[in-house]
PDB file of N, CA and C in Angstrom:
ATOM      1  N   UNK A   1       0.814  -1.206   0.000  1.00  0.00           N
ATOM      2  CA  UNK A   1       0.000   0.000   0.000  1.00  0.00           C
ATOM      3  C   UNK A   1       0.860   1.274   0.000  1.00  0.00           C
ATOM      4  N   UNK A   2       2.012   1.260   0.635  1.00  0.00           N
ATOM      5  CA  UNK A   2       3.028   2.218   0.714  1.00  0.00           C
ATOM      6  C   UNK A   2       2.995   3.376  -0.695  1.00  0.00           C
ATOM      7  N   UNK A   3       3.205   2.402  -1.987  1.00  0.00           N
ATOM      8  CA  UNK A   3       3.500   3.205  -3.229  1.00  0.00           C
ATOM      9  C   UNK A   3       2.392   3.948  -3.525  1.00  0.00           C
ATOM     10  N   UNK A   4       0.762   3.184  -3.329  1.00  0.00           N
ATOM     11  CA  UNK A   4      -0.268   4.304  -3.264  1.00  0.00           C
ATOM     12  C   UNK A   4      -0.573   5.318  -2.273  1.00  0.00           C
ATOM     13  N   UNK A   5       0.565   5.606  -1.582  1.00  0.00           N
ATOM     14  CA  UNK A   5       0.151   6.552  -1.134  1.00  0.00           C
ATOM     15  C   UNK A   5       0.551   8.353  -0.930  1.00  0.00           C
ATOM     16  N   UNK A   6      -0.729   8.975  -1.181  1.00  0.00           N
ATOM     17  CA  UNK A   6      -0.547  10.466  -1.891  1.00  0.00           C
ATOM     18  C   UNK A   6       0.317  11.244  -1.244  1.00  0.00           C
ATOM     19  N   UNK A   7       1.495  11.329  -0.992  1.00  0.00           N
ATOM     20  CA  UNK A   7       2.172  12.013  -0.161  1.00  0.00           C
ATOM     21  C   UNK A   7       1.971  13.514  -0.046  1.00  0.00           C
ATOM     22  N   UNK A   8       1.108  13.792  -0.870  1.00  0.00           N
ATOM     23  CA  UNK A   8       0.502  15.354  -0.691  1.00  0.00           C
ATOM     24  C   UNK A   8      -1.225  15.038  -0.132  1.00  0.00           C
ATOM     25  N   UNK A   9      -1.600  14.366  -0.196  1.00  0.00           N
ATOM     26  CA  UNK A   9      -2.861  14.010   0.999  1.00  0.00           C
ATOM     27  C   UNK A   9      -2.717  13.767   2.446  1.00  0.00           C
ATOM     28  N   UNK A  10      -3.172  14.847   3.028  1.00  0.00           N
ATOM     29  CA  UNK A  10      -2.787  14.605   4.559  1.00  0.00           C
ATOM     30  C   UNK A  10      -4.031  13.138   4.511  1.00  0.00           C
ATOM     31  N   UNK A  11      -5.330  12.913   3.866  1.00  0.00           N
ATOM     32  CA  UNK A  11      -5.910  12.155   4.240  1.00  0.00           C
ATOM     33  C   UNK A  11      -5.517  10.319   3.751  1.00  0.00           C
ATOM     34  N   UNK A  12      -4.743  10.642   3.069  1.00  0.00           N
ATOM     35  CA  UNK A  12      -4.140   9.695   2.271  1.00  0.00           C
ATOM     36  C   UNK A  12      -2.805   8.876   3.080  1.00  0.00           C
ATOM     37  N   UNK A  13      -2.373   9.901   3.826  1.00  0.00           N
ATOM     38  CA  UNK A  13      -1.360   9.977   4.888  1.00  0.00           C
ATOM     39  C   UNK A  13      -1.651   8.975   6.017  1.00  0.00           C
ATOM     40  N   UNK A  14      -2.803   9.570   6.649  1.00  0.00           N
ATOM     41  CA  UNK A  14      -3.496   9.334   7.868  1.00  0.00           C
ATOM     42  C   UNK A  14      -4.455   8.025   7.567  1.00  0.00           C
ATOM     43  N   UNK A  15      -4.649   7.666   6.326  1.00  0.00           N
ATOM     44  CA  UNK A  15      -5.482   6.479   6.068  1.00  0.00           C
ATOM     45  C   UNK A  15      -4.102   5.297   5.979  1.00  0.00           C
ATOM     46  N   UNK A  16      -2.968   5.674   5.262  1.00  0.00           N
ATOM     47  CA  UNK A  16      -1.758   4.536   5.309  1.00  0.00           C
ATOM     48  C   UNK A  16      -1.274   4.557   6.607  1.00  0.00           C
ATOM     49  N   UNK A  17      -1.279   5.808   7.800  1.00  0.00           N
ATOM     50  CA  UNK A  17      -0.897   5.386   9.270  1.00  0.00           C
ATOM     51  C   UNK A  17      -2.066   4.619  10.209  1.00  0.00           C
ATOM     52  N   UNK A  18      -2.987   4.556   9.789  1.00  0.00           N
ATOM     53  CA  UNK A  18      -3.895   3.775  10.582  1.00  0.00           C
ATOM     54  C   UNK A  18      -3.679   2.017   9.908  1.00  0.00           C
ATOM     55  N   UNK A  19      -3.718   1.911   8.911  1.00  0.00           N
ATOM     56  CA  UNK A  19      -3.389   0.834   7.994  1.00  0.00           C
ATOM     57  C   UNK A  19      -2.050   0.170   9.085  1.00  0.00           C
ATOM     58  N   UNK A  20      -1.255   0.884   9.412  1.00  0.00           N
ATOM     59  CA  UNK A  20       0.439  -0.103  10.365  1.00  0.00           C
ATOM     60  C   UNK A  20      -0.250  -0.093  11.408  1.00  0.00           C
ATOM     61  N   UNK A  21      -1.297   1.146  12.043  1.00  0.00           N
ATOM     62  CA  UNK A  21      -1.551   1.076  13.645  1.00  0.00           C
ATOM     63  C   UNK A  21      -1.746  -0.476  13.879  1.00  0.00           C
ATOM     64  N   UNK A  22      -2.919  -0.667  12.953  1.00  0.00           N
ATOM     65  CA  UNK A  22      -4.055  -1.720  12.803  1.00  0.00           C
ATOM     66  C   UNK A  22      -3.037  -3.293  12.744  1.00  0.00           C
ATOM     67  N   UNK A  23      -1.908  -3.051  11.876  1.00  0.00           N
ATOM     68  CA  UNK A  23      -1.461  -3.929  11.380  1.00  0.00           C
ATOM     69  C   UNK A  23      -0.296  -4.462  12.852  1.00  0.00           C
ATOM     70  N   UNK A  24       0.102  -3.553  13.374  1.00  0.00           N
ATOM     71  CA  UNK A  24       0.901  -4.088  15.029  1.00  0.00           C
ATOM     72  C   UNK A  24       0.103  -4.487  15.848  1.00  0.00           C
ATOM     73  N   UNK A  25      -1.131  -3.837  16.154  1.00  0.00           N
ATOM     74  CA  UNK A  25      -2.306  -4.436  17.328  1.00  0.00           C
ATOM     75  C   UNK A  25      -2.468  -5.699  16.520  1.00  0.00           C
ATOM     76  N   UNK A  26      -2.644  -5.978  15.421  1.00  0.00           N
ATOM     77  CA  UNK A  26      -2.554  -7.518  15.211  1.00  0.00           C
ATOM     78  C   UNK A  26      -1.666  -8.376  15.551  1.00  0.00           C
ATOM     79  N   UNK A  27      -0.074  -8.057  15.350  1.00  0.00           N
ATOM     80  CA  UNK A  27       0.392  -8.501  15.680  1.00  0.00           C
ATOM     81  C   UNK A  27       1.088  -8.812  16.777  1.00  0.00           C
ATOM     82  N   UNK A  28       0.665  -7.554  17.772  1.00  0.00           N
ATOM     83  CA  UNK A  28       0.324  -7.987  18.998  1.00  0.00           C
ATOM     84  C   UNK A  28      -0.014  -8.948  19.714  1.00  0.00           C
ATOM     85  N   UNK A  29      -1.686  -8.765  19.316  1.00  0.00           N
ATOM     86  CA  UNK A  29      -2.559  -9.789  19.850  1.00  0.00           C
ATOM     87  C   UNK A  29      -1.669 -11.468  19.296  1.00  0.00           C
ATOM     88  N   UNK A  30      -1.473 -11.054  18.126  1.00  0.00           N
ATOM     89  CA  UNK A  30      -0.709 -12.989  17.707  1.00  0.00           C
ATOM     90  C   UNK A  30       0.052 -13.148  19.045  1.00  0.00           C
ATOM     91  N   UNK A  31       0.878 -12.258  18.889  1.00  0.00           N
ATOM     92  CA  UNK A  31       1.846 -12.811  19.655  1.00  0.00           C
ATOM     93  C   UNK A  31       1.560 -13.097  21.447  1.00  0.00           C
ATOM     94  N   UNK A  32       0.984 -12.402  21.152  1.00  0.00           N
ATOM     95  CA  UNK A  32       0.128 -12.406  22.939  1.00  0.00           C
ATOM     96  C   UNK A  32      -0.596 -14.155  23.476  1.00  0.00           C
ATOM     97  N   UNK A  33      -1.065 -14.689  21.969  1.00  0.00           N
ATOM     98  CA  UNK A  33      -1.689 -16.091  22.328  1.00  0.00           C
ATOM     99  C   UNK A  33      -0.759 -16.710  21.968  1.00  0.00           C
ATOM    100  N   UNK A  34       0.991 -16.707  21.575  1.00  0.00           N
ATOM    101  CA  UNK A  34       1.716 -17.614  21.414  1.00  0.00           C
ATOM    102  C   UNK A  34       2.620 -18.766  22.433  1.00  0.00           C
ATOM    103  N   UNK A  35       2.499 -17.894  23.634  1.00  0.00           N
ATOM    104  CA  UNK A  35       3.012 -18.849  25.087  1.00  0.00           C
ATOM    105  C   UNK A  35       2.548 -19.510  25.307  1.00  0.00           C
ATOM    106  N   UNK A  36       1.107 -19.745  25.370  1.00  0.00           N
ATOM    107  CA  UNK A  36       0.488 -20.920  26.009  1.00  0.00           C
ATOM    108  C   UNK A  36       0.091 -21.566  24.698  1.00  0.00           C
ATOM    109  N   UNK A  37       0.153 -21.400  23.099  1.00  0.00           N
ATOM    110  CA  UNK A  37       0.204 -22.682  22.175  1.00  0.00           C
ATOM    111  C   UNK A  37       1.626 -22.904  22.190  1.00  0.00           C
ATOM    112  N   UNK A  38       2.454 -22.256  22.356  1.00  0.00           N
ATOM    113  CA  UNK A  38       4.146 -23.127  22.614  1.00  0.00           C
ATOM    114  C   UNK A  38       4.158 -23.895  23.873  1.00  0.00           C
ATOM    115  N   UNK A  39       3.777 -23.672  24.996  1.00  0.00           N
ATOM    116  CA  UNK A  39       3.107 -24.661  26.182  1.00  0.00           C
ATOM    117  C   UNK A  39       2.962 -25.773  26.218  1.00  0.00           C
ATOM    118  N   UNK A  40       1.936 -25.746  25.116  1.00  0.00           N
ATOM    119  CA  UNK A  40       0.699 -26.769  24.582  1.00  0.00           C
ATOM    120  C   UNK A  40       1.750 -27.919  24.104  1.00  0.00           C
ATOM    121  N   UNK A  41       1.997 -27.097  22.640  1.00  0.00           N
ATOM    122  CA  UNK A  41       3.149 -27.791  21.863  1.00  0.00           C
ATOM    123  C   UNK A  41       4.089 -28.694  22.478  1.00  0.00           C
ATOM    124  N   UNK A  42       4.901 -27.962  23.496  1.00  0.00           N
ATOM    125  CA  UNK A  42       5.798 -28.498  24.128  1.00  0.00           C
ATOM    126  C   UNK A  42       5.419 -29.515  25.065  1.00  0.00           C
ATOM    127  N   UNK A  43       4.261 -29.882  25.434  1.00  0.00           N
ATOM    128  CA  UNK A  43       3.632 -30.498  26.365  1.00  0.00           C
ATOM    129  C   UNK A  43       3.435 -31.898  25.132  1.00  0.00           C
ATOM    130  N   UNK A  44       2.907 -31.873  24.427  1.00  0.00           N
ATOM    131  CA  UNK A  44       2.840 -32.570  23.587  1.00  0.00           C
ATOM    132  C   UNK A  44       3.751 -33.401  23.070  1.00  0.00           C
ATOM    133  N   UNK A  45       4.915 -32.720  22.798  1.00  0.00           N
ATOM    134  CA  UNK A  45       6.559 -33.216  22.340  1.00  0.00           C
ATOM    135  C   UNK A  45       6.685 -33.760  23.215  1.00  0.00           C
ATOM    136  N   UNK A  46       6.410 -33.873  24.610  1.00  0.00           N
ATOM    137  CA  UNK A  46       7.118 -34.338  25.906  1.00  0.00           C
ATOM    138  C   UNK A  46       6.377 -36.004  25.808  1.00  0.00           C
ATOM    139  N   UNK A  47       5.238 -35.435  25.544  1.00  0.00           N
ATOM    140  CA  UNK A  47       4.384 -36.896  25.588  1.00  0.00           C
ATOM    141  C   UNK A  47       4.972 -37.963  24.601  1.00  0.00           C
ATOM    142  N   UNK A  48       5.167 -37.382  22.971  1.00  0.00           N
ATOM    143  CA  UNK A  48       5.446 -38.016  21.908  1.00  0.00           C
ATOM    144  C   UNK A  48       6.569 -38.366  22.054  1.00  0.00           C
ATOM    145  N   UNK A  49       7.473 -38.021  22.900  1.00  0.00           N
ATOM    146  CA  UNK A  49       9.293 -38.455  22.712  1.00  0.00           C
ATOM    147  C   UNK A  49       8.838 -39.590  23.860  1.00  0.00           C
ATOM    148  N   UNK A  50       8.443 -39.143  25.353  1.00  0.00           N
ATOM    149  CA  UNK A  50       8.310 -40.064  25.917  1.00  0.00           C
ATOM    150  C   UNK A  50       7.713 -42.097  25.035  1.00  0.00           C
ATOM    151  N   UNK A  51       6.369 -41.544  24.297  1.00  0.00           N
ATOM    152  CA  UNK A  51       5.873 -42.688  23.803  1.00  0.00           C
ATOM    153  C   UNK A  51       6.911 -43.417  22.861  1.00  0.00           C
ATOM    154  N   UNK A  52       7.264 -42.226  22.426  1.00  0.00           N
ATOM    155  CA  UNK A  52       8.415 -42.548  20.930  1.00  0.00           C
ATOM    156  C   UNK A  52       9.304 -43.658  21.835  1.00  0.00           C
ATOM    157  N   UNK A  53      10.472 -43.368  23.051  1.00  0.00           N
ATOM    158  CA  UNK A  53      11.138 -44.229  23.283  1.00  0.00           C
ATOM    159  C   UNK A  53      10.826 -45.201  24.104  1.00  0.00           C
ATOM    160  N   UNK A  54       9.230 -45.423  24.813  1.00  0.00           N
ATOM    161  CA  UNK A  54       9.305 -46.710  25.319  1.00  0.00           C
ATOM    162  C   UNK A  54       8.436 -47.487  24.094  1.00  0.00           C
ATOM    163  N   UNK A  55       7.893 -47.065  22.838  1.00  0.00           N
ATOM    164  CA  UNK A  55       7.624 -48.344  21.705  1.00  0.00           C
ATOM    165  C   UNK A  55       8.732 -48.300  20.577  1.00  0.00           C
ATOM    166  N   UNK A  56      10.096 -47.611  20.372  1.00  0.00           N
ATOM    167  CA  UNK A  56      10.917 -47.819  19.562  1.00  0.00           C
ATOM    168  C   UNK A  56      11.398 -49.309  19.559  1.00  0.00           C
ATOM    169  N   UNK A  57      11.571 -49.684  18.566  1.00  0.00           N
ATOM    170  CA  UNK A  57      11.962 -50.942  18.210  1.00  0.00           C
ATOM    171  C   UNK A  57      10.957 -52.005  18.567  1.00  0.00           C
ATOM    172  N   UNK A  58       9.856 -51.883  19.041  1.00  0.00           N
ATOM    173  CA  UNK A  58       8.964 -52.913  18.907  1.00  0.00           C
ATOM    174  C   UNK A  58       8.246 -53.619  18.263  1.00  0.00           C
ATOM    175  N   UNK A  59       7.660 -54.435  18.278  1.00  0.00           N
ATOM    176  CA  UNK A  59       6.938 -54.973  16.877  1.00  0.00           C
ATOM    177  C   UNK A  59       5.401 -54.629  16.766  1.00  0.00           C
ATOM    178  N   UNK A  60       5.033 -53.943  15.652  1.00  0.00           N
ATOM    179  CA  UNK A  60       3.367 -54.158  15.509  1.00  0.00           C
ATOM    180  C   UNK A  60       3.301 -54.621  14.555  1.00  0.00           C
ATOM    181  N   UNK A  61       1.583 -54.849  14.536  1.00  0.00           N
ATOM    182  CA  UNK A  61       0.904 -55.429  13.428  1.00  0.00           C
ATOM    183  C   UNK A  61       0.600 -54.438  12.372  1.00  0.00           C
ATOM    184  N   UNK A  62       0.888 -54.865  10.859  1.00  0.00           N
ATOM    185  CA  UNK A  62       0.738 -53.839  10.076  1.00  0.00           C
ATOM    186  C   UNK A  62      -0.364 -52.860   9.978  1.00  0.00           C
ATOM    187  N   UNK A  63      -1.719 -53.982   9.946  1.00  0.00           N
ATOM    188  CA  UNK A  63      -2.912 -53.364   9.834  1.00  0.00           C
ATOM    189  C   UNK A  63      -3.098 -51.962  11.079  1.00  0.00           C
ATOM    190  N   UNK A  64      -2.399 -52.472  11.978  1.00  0.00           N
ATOM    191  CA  UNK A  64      -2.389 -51.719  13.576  1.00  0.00           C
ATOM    192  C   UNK A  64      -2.026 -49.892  13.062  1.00  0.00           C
ATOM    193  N   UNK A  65      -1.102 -50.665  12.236  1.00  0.00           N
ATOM    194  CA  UNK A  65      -0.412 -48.962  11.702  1.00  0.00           C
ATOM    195  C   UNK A  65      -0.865 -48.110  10.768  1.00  0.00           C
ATOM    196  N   UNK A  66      -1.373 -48.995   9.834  1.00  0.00           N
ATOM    197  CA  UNK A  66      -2.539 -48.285   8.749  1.00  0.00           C
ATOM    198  C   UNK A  66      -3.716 -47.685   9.239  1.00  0.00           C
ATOM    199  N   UNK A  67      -4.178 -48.549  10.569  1.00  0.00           N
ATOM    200  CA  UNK A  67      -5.404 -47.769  10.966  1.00  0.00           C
ATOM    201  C   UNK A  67      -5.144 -46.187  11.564  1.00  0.00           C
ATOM    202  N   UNK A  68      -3.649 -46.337  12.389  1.00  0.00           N
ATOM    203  CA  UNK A  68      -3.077 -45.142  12.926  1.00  0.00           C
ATOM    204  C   UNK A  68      -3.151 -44.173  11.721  1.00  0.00           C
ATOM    205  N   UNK A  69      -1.990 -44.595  10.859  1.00  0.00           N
ATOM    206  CA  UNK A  69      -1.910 -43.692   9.761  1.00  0.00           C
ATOM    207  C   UNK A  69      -3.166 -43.206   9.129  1.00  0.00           C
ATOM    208  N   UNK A  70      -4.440 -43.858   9.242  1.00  0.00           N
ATOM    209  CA  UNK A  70      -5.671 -43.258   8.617  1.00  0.00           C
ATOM    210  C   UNK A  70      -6.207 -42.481   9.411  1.00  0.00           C
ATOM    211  N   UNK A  71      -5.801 -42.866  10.586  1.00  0.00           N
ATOM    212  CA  UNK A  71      -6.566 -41.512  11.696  1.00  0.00           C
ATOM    213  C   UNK A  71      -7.612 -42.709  12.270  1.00  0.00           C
ATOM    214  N   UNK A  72      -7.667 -43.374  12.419  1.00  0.00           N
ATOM    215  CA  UNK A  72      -8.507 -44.361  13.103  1.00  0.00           C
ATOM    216  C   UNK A  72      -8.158 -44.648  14.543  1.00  0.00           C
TER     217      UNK A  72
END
């Protein structure tokens, strides 16, 4: 939006500075809900490494894994 804008329009001015206001309170707010989904995340990893190394190297049944892999 930068290049359209009228640098001899104060209103043109004031419509591209509300345009960044708008655009940091967004990214604000993102960043504001990102601790507790990195939390989450990390809570998660903890679970999956845990599971990961007490079934590494074990044996399943194929079908067992296809159903996983389908989301079943």
């Amino acid at each position: 939006m930068e290049p359209r804008v009228d640098v001899y329009s104060q209103h043109s001015i004031d419509s591209f500075n509300a345009l960044i206001d708008e655009h940091k309170r967004l990214i604000e707010a993102y960043n504001a809900r990102l601790p507790p989904v990195n939390a989450r995340v990390g809570a998660l990893n903890t679970v999956v490494d845990r599971f990961n190394a007490r079934c590494a190297e074990r044996a399943y049944y194929e079908h067992d894994m296809a159903a996983i892999l389908g989301g079943r």
